[in-house]
PDB file of N, CA and C in Angstrom:
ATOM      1  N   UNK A   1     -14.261   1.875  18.311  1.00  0.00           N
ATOM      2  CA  UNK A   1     -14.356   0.590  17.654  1.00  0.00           C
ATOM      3  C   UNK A   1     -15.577  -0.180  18.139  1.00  0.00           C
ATOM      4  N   UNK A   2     -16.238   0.360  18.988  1.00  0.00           N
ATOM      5  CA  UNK A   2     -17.271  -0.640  20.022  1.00  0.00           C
ATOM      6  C   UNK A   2     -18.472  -0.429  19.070  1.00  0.00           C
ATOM      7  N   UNK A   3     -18.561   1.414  18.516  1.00  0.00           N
ATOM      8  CA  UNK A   3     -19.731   1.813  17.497  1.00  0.00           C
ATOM      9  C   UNK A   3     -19.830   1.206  16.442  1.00  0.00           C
ATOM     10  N   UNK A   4     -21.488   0.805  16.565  1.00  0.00           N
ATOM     11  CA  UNK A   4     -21.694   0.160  14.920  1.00  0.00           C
ATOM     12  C   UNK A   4     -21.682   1.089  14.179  1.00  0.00           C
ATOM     13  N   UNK A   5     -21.519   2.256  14.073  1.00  0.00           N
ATOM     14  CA  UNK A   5     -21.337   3.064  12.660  1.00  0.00           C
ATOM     15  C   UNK A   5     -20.372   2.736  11.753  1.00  0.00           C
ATOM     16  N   UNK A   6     -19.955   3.259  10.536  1.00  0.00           N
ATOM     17  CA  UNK A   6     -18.835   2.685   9.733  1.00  0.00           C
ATOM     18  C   UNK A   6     -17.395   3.533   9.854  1.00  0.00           C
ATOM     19  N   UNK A   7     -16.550   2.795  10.328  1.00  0.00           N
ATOM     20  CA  UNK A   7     -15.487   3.233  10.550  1.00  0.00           C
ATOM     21  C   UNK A   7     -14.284   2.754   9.040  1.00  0.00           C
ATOM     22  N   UNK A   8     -13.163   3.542   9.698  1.00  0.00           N
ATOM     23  CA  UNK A   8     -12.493   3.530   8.110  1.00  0.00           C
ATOM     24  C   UNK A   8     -10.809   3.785   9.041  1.00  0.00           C
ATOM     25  N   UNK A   9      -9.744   3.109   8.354  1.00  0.00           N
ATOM     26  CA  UNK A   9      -8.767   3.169   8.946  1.00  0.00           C
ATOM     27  C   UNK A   9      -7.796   3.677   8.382  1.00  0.00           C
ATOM     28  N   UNK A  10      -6.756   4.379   8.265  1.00  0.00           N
ATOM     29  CA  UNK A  10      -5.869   4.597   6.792  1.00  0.00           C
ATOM     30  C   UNK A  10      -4.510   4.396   7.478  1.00  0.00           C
ATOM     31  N   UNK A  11      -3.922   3.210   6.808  1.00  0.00           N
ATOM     32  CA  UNK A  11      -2.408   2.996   7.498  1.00  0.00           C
ATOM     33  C   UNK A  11      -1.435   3.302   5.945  1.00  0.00           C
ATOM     34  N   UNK A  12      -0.184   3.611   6.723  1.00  0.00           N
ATOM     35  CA  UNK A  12       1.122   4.096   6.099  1.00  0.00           C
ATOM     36  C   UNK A  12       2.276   3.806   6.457  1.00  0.00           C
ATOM     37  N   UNK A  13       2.828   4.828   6.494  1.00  0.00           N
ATOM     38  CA  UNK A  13       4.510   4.203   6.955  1.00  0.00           C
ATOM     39  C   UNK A  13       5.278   3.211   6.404  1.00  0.00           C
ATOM     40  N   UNK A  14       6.351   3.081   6.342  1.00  0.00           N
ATOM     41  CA  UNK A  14       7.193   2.199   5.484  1.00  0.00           C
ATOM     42  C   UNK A  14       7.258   0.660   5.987  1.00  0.00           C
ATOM     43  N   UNK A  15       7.094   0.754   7.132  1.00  0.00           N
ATOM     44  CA  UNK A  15       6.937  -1.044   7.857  1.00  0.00           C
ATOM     45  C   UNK A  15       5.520  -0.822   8.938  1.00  0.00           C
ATOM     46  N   UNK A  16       4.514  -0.431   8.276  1.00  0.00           N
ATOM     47  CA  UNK A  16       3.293  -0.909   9.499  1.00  0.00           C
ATOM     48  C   UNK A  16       3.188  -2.329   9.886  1.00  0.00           C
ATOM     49  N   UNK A  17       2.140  -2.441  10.916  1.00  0.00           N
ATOM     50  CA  UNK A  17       2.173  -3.760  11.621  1.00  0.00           C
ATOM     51  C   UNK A  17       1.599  -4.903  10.779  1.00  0.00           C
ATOM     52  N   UNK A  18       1.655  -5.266   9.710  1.00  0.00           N
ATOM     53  CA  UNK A  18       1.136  -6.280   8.586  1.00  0.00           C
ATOM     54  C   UNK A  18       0.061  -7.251   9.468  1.00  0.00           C
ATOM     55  N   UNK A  19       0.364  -7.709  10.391  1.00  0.00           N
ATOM     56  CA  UNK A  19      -0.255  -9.094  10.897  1.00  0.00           C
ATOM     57  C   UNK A  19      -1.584  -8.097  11.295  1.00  0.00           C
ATOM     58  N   UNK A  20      -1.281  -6.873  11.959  1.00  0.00           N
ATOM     59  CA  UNK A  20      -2.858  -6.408  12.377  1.00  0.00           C
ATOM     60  C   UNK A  20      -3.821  -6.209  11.283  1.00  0.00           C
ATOM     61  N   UNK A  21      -3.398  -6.424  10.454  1.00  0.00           N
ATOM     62  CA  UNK A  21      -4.444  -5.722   9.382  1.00  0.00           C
ATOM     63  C   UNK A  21      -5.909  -6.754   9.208  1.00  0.00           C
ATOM     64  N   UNK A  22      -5.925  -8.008   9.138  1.00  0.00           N
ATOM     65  CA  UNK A  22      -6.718  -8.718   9.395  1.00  0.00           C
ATOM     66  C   UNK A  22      -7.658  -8.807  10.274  1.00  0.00           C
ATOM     67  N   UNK A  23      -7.409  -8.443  11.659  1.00  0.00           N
ATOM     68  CA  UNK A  23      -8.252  -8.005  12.530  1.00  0.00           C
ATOM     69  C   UNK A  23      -8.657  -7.052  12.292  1.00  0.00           C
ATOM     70  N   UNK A  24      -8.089  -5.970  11.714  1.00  0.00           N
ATOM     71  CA  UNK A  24      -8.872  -4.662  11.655  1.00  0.00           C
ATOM     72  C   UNK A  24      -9.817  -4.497  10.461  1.00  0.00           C
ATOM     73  N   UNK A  25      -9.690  -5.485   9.314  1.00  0.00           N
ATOM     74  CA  UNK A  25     -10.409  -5.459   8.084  1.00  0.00           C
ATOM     75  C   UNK A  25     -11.611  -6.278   8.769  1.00  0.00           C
ATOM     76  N   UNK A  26     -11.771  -7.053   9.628  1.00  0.00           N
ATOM     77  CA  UNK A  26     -12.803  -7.617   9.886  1.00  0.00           C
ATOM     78  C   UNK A  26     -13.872  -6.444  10.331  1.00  0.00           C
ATOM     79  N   UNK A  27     -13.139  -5.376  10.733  1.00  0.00           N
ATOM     80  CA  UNK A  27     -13.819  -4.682  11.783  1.00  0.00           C
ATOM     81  C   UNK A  27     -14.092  -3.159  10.467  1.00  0.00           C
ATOM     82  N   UNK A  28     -13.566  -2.650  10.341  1.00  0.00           N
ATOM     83  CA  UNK A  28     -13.663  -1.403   9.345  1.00  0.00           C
ATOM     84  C   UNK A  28     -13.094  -1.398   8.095  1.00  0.00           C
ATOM     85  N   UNK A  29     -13.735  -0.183   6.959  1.00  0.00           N
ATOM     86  CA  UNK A  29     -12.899  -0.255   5.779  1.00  0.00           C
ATOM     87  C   UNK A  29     -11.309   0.237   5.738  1.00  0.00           C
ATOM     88  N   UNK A  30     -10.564  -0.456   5.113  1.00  0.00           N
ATOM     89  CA  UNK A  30      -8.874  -0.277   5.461  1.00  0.00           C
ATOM     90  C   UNK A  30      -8.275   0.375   3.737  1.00  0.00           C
ATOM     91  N   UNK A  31      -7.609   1.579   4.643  1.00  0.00           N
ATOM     92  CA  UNK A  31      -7.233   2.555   3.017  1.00  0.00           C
ATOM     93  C   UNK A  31      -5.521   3.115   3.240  1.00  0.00           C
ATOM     94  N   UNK A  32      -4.967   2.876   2.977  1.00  0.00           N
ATOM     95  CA  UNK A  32      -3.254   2.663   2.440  1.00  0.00           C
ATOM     96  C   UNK A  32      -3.332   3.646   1.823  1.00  0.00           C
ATOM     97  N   UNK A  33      -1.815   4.393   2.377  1.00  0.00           N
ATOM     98  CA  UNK A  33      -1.510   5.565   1.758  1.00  0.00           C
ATOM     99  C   UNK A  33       0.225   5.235   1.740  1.00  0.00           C
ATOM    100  N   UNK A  34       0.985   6.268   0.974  1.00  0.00           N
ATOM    101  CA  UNK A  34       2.031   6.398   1.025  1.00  0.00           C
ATOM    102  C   UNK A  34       2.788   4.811   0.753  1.00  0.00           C
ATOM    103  N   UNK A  35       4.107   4.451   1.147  1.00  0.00           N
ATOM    104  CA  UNK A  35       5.000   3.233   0.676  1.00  0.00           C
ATOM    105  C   UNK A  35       3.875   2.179   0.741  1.00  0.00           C
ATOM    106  N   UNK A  36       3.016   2.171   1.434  1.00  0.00           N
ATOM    107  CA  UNK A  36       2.370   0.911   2.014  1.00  0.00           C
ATOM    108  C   UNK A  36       0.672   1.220   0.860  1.00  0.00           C
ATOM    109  N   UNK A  37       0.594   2.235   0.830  1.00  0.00           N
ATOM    110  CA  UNK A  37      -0.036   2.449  -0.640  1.00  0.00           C
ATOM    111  C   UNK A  37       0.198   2.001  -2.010  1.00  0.00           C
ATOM    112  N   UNK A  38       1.418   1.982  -2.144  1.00  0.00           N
ATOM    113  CA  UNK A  38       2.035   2.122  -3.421  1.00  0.00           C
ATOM    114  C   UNK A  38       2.043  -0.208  -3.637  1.00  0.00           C
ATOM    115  N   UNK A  39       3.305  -0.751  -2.211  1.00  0.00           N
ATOM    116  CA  UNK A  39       3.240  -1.917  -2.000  1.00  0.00           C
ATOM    117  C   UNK A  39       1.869  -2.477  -2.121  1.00  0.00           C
ATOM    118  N   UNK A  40       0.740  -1.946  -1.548  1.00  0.00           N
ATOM    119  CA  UNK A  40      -0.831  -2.620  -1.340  1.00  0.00           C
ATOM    120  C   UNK A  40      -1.330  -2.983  -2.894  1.00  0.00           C
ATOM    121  N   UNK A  41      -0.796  -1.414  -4.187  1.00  0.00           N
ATOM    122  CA  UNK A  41      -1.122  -1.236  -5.573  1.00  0.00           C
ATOM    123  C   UNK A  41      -0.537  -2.315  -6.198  1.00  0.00           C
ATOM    124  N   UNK A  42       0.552  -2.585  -5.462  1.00  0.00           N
ATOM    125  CA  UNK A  42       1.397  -3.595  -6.626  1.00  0.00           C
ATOM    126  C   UNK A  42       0.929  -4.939  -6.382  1.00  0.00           C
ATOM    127  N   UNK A  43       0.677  -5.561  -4.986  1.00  0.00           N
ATOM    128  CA  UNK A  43       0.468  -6.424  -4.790  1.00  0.00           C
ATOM    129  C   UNK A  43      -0.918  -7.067  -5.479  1.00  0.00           C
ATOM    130  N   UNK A  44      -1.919  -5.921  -5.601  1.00  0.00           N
ATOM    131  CA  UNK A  44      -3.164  -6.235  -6.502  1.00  0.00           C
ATOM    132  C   UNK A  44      -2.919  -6.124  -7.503  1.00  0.00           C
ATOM    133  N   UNK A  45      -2.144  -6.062  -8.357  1.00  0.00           N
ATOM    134  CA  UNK A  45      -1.711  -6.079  -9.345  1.00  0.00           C
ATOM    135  C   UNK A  45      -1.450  -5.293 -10.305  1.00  0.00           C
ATOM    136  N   UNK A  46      -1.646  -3.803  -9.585  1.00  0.00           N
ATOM    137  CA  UNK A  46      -1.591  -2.962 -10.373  1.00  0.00           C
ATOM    138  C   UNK A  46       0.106  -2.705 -10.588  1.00  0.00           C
ATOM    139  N   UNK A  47       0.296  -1.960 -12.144  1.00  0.00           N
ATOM    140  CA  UNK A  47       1.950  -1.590 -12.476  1.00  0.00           C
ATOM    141  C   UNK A  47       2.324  -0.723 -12.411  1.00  0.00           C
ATOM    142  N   UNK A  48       3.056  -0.696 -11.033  1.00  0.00           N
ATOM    143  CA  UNK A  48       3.229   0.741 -10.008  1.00  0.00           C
ATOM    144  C   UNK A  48       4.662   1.275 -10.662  1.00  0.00           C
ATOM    145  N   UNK A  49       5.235   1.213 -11.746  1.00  0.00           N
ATOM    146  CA  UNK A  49       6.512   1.545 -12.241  1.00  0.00           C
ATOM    147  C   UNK A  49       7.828   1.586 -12.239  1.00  0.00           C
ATOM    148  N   UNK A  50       8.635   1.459 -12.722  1.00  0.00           N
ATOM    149  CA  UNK A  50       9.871   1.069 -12.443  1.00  0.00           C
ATOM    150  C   UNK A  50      10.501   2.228 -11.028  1.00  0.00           C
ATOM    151  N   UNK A  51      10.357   3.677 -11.073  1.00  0.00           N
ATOM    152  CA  UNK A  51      10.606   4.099  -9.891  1.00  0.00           C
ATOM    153  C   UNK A  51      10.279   3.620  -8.346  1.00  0.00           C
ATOM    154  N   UNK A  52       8.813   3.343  -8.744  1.00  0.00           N
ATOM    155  CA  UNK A  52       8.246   2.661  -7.430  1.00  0.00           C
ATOM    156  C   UNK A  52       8.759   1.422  -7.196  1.00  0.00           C
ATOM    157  N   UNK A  53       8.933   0.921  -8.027  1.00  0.00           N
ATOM    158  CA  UNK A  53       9.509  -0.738  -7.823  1.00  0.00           C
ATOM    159  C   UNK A  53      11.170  -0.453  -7.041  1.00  0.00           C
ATOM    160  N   UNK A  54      12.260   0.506  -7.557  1.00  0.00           N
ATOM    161  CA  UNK A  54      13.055   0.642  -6.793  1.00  0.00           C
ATOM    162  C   UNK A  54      13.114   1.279  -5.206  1.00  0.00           C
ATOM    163  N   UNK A  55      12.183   1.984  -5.262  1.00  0.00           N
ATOM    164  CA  UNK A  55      11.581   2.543  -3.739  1.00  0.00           C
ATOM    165  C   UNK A  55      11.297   1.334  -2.772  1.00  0.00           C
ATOM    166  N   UNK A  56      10.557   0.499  -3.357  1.00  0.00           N
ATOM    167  CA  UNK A  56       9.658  -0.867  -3.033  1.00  0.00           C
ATOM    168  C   UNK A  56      10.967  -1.686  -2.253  1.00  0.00           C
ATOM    169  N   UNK A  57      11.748  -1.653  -3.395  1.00  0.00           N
ATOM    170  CA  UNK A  57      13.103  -2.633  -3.232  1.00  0.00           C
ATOM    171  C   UNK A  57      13.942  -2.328  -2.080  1.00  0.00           C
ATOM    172  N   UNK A  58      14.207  -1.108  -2.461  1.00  0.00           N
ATOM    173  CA  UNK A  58      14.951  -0.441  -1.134  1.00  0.00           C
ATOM    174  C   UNK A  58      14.368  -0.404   0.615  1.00  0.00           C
ATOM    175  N   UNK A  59      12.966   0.215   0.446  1.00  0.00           N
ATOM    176  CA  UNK A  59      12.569   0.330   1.227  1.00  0.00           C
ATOM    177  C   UNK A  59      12.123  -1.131   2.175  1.00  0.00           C
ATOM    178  N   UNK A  60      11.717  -1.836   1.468  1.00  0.00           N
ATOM    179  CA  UNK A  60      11.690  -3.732   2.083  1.00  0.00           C
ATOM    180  C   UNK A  60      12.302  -4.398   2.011  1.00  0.00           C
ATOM    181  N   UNK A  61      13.873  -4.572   1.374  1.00  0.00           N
ATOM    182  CA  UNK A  61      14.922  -5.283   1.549  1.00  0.00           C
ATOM    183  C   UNK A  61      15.317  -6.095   2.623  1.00  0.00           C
ATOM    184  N   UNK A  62      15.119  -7.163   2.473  1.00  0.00           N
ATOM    185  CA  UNK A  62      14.993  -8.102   3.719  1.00  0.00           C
ATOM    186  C   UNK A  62      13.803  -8.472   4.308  1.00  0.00           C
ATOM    187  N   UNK A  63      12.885  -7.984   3.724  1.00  0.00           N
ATOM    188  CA  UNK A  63      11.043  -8.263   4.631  1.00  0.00           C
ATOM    189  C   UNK A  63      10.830  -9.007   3.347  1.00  0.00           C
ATOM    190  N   UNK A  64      11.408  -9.608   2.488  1.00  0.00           N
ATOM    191  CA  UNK A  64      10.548 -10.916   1.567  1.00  0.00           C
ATOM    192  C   UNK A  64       9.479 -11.992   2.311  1.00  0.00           C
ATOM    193  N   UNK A  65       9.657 -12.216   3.531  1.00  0.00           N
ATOM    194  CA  UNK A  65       8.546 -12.994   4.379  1.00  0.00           C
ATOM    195  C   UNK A  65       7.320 -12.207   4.987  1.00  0.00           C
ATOM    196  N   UNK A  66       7.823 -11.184   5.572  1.00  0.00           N
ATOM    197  CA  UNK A  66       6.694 -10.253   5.642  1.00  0.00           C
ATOM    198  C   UNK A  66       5.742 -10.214   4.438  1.00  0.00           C
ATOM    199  N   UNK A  67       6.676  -9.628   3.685  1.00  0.00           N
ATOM    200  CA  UNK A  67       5.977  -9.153   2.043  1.00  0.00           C
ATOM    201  C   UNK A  67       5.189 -10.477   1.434  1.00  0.00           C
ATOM    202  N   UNK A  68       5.182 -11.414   1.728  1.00  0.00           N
ATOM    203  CA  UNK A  68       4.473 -12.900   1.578  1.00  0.00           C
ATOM    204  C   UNK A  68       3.479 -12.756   2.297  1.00  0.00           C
ATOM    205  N   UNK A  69       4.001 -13.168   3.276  1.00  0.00           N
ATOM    206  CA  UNK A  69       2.815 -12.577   4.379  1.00  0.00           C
ATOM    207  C   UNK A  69       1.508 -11.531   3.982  1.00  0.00           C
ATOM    208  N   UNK A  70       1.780 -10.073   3.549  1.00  0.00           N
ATOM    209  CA  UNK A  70       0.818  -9.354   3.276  1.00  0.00           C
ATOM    210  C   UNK A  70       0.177  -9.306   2.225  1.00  0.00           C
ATOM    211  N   UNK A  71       0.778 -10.042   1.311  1.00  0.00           N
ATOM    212  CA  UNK A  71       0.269 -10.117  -0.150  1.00  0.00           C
ATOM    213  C   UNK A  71      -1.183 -10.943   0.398  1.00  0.00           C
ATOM    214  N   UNK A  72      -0.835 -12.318   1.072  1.00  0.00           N
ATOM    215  CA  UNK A  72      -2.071 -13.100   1.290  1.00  0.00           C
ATOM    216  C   UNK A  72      -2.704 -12.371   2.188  1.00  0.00           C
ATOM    217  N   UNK A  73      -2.891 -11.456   2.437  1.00  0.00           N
ATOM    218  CA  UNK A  73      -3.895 -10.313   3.524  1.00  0.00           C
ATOM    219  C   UNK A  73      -4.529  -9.592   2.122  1.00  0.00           C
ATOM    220  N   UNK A  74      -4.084  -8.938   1.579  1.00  0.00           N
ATOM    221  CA  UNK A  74      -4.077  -8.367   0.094  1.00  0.00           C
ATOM    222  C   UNK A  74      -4.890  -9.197  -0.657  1.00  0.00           C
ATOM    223  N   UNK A  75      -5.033 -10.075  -0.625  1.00  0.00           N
ATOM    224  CA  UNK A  75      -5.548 -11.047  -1.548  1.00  0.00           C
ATOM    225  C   UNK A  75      -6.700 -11.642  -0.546  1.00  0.00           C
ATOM    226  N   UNK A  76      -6.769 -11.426   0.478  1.00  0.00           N
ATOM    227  CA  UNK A  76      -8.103 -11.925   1.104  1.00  0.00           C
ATOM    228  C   UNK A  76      -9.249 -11.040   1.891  1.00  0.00           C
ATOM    229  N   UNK A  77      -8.356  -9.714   1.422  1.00  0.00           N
ATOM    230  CA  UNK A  77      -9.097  -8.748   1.992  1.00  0.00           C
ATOM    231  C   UNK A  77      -9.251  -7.245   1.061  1.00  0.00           C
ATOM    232  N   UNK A  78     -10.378  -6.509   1.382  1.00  0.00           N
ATOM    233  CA  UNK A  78     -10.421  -5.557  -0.047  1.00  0.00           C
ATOM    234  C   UNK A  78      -9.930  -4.350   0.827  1.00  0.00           C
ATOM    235  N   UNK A  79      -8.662  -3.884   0.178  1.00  0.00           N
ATOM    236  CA  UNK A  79      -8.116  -2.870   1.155  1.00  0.00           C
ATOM    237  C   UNK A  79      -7.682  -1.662  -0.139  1.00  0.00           C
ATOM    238  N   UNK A  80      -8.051  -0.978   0.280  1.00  0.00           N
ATOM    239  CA  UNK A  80      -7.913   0.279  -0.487  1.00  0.00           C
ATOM    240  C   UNK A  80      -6.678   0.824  -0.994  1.00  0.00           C
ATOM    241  N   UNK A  81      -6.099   1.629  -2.040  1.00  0.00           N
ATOM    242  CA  UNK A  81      -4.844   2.074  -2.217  1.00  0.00           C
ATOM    243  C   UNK A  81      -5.093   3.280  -2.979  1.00  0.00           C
ATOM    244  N   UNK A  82      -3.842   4.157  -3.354  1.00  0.00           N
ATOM    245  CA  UNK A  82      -4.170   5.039  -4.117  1.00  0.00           C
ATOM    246  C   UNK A  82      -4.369   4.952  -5.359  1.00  0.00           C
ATOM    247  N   UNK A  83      -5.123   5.807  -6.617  1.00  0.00           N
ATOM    248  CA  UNK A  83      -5.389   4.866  -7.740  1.00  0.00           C
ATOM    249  C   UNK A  83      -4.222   5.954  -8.829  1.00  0.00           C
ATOM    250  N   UNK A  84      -3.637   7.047  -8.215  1.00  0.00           N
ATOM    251  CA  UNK A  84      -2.417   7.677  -8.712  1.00  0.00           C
ATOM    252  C   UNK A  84      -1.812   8.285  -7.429  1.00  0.00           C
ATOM    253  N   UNK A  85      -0.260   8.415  -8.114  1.00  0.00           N
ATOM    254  CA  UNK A  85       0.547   8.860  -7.042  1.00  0.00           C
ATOM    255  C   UNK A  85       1.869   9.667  -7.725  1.00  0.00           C
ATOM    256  N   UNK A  86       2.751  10.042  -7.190  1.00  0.00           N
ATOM    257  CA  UNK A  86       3.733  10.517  -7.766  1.00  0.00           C
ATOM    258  C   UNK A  86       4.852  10.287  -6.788  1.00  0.00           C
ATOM    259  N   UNK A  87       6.154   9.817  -7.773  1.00  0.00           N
ATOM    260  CA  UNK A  87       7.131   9.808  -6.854  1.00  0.00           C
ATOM    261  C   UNK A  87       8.275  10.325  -7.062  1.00  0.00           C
ATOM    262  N   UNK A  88       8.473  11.502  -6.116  1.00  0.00           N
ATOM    263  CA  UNK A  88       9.045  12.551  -6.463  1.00  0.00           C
ATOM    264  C   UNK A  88      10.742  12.318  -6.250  1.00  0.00           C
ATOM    265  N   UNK A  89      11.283  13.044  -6.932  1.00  0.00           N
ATOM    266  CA  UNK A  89      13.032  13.107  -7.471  1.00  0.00           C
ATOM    267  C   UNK A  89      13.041  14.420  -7.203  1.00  0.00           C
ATOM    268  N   UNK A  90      14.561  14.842  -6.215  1.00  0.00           N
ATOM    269  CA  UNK A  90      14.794  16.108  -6.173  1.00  0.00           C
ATOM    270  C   UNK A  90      14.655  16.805  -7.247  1.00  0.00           C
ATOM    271  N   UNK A  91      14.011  17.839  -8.099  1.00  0.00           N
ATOM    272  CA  UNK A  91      13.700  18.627  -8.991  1.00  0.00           C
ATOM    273  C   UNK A  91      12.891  17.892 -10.308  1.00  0.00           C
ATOM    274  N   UNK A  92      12.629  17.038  -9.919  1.00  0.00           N
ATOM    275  CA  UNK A  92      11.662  16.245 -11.173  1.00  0.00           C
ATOM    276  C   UNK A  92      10.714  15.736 -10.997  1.00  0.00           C
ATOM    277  N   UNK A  93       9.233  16.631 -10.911  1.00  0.00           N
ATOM    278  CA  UNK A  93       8.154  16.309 -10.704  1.00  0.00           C
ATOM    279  C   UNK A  93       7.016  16.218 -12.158  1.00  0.00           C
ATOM    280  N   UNK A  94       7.872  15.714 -13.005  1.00  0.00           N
ATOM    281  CA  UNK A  94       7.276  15.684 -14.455  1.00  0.00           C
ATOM    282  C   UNK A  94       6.298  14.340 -14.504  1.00  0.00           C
ATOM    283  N   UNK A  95       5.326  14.520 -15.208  1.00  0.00           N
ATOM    284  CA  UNK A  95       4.526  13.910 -15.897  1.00  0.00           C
ATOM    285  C   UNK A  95       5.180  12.277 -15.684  1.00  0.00           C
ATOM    286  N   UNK A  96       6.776  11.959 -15.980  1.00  0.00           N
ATOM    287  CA  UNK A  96       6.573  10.586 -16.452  1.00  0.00           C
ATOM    288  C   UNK A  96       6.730  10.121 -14.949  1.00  0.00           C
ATOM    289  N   UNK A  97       7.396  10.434 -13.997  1.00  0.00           N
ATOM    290  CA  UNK A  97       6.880  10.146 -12.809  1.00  0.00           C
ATOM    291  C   UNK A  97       5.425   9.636 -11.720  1.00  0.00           C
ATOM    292  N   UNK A  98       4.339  10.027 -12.817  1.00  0.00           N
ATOM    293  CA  UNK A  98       3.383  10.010 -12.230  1.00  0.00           C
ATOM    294  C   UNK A  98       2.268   9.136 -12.409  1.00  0.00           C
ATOM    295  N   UNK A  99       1.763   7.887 -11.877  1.00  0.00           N
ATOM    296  CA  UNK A  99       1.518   6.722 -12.176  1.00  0.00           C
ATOM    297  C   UNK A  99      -0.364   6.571 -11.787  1.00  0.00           C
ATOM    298  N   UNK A 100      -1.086   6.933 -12.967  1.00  0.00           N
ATOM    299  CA  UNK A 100      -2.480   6.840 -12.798  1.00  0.00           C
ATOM    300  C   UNK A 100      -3.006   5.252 -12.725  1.00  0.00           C
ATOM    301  N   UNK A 101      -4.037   5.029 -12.358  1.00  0.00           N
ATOM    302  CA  UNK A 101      -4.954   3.295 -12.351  1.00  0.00           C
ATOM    303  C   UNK A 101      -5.614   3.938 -13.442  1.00  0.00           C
ATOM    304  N   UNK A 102      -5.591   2.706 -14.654  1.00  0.00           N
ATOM    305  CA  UNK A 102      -6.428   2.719 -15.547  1.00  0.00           C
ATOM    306  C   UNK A 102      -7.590   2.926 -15.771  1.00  0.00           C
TER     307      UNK A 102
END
């Protein structure tokens, strides 16, 4: 982190540390993968689909303040997400599952 070269960070997981992200966007480019991918897509506004939205639901149930919280990180900082994804159902990896950025 001390090198001026360009560094790049990629966080995930279903509850990462939200508050760090600000410090670290000051410092390198920040790229979201997985639940925290999908949450980062929606929050910019992209329409991550009714599957994802129940994943979303489930998976943050009870972090509505958090989830406030990161939206205004989201919104003040340019953080990367995936621009398709798929979210997979035991034996149903079809087409309507699978959610491209325009």
């Amino acid at each position: 982190m001390h090198d001026d070269g360009k560094k790049i960070i990629i966080i995930g997981g279903k509850k990462p540390k939200f508050e760090a992200i600000p410090n670290l966007a000051d410092k390198m480019d920040i790229l979201t993968g997985g639940i925290t991918g999908i949450l980062t897509a929606k929050l910019s506004g992209y329409d991550i689909g009714p599957l994802n939205e129940k994943l979303l639901d489930k998976t943050y149930d009870g972090m509505e303040k958090e989830i406030r919280e990161y939206e205004k990180i989201v919104d003040a900082h340019d953080i990367g997400y995936p621009v398709d994804f798929v979210v997979s159902q035991r034996h149903n990896l079809s087409t309507t599952n699978k959610k491209i950025h325009p």
